[in-house]
C-alpha atoms as a PDB file:
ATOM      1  CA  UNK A   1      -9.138  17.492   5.675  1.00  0.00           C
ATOM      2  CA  UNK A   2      -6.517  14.906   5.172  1.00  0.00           C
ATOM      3  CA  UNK A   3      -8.329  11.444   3.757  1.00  0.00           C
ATOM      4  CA  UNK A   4      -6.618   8.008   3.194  1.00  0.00           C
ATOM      5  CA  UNK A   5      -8.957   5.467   2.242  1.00  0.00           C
ATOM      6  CA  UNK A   6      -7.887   1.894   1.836  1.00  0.00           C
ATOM      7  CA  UNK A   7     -10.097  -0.736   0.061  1.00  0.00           C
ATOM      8  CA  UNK A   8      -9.941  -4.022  -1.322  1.00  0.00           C
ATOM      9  CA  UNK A   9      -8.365  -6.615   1.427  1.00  0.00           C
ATOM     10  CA  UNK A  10     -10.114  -9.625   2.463  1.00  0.00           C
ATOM     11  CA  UNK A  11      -9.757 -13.479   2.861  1.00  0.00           C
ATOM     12  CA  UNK A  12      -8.032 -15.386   0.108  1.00  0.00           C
ATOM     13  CA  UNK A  13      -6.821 -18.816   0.201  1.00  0.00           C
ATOM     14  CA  UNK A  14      -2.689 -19.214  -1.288  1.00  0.00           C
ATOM     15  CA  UNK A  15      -1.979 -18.818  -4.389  1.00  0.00           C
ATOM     16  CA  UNK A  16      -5.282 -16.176  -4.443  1.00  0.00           C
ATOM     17  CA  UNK A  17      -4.834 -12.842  -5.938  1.00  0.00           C
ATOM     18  CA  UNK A  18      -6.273  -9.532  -4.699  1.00  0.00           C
ATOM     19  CA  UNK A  19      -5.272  -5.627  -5.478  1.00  0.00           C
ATOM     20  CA  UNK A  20      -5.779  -2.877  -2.795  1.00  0.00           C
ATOM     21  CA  UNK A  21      -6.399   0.697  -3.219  1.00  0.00           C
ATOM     22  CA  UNK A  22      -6.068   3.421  -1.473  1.00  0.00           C
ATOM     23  CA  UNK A  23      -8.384   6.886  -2.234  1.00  0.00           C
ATOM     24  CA  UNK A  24      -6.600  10.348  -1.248  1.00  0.00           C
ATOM     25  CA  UNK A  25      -7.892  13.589  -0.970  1.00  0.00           C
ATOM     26  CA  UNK A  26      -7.147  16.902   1.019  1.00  0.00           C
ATOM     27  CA  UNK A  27      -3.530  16.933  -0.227  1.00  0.00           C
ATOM     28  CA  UNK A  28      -1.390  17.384  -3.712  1.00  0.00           C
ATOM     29  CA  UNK A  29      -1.187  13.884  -4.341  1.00  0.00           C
ATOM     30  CA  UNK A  30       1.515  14.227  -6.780  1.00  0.00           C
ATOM     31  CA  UNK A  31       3.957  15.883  -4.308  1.00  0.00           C
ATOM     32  CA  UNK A  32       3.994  12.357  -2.044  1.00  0.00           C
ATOM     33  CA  UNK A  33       5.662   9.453  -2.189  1.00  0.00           C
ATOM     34  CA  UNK A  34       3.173   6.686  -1.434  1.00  0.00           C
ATOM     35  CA  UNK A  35       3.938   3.686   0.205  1.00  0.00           C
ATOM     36  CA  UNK A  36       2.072   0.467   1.335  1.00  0.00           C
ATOM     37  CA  UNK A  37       2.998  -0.747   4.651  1.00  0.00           C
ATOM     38  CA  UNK A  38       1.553  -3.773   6.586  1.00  0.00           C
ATOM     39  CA  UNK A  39       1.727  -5.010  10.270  1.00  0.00           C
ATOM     40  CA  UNK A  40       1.030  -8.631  11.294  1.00  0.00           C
ATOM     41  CA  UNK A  41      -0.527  -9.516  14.405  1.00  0.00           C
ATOM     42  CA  UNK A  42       2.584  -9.292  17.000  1.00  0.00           C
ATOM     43  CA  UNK A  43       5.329  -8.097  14.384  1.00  0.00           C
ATOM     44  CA  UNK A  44       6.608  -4.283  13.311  1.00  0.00           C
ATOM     45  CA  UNK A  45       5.022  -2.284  10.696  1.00  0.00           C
ATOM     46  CA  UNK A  46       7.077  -2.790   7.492  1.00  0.00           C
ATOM     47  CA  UNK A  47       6.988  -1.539   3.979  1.00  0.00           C
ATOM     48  CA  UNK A  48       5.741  -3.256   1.513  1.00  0.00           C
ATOM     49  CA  UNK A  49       5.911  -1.158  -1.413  1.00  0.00           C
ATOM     50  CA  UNK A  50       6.671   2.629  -2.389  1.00  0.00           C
ATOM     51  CA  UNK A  51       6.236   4.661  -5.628  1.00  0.00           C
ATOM     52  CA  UNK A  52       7.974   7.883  -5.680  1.00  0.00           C
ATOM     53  CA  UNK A  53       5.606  11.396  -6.609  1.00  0.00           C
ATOM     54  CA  UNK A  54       7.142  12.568  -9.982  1.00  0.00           C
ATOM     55  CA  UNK A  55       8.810   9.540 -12.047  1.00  0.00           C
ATOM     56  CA  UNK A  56       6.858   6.696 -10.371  1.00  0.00           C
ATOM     57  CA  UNK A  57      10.099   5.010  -9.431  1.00  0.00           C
ATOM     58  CA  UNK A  58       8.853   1.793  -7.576  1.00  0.00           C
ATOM     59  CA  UNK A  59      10.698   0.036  -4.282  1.00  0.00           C
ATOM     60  CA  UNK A  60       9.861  -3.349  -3.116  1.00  0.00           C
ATOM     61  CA  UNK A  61      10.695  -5.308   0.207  1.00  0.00           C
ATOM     62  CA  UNK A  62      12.015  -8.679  -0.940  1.00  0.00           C
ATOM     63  CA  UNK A  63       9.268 -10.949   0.593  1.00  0.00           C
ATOM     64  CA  UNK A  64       7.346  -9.416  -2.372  1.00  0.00           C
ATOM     65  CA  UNK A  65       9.192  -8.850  -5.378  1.00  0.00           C
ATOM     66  CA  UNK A  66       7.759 -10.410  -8.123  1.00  0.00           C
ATOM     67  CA  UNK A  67       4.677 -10.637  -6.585  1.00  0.00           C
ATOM     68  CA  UNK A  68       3.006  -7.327  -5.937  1.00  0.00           C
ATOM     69  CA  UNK A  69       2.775  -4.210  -7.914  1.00  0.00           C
ATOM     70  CA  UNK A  70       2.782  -0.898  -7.309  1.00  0.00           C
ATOM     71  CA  UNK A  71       0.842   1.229  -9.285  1.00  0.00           C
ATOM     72  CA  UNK A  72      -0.533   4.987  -9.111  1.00  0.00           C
ATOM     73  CA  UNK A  73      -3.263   7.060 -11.090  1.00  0.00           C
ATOM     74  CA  UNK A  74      -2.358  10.865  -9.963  1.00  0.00           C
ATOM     75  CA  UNK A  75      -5.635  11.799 -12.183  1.00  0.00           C
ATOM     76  CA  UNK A  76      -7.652   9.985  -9.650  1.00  0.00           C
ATOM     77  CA  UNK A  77      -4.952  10.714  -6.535  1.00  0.00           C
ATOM     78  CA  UNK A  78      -5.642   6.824  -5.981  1.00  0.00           C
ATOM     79  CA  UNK A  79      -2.639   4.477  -5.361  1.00  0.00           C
ATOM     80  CA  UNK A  80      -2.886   0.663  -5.633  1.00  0.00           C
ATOM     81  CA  UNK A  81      -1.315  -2.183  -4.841  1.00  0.00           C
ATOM     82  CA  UNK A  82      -2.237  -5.792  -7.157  1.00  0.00           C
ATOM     83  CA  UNK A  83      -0.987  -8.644  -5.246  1.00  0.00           C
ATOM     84  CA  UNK A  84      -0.379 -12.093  -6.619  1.00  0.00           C
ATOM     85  CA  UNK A  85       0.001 -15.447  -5.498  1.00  0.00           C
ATOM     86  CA  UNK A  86      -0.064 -14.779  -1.988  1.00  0.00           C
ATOM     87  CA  UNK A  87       0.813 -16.528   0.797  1.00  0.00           C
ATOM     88  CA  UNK A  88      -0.194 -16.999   4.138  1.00  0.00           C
ATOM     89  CA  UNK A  89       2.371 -15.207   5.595  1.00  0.00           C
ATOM     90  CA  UNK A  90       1.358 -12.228   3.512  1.00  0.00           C
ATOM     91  CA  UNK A  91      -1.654 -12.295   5.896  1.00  0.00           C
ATOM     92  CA  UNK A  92      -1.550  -8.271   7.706  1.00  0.00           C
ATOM     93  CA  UNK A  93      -2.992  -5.136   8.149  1.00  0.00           C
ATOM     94  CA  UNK A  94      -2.194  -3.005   5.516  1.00  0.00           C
ATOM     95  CA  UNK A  95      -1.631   0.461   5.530  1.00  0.00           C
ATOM     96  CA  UNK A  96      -1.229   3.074   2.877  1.00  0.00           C
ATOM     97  CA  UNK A  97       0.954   5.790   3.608  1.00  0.00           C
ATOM     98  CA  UNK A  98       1.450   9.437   1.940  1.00  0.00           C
ATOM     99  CA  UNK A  99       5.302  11.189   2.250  1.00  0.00           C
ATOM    100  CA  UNK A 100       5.562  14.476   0.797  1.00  0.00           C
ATOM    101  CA  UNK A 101       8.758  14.455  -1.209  1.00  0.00           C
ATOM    102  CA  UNK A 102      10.434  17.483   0.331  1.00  0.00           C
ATOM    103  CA  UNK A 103       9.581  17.026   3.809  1.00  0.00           C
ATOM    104  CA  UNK A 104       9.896  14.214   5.804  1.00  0.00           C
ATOM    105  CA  UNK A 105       7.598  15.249   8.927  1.00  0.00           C
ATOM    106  CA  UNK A 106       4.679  15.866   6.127  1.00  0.00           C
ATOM    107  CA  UNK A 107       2.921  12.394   5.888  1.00  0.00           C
ATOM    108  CA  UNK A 108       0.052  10.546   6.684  1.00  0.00           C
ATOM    109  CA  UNK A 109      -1.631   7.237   7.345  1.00  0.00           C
ATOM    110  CA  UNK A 110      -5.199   5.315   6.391  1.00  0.00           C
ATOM    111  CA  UNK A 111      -6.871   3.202   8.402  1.00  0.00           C
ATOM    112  CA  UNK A 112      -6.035   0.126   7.234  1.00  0.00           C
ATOM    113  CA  UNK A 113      -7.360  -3.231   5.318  1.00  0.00           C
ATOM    114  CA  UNK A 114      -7.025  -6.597   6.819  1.00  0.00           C
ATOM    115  CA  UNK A 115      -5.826  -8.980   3.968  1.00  0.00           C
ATOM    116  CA  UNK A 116      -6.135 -12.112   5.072  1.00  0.00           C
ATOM    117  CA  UNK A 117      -4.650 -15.758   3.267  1.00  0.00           C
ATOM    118  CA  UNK A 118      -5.840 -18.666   4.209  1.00  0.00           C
ATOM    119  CA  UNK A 119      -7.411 -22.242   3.120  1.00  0.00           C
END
């Protein structure tokens, strides 16, 4: 079946650096767009970062840029996301996401990491 596994979040004080990843599996990995999506406590999920399936074109929300980097390893159907000198209003849930590049109704969601920054 269907398998996203996010990794990697936990407390880090500003300035702090720490890089997610997210495991896939039960899918063609390089057919989907993946995407990193977070949700703070009373606010909308929004996206974070994307990196499309074939050339690995990258999207950032502004909040980030410059900040975070997408990155993906199709050989290991693993996407990750290295994020610098975070802030405390980087503090979420976040969420990888899988979006086949053909069809929009084919995606999926992981579970989730808490990243937390704080002092």
């Amino acid at each position: 079946q269907v398998q996203l596994v996010e990794s990697g979040g936990g407390l880090v004080q500003p300035g702090g650096s720490l890089r997610l990843s997210c495991a896939a599996s039960g899918f063609t990995f390089s057919s989907y767009t993946m995407s990193w999506y977070r949700q703070a406590p009373g606010k909308d999920r929004e996206l974070v970062a994307s990196i499309t399936a074939a050339r690995g074109i990258t999207n950032y929300a502004d909040s980030v840029k410059g900040r975070f980097t997408i990155s993906r390893d199709n050989a290991k159907n693993t996407v990750y996301l290295q994020m610098n000198s975070l802030k405390p209003e980087d503090t979420a849930v976040y969420y990888c996401n899988a979006q086949h590049f053909l069809v929009p109704g084919d995606d999926y969601w992981g579970q989730g990491t808490q990243v937390t920054v704080s002092s």
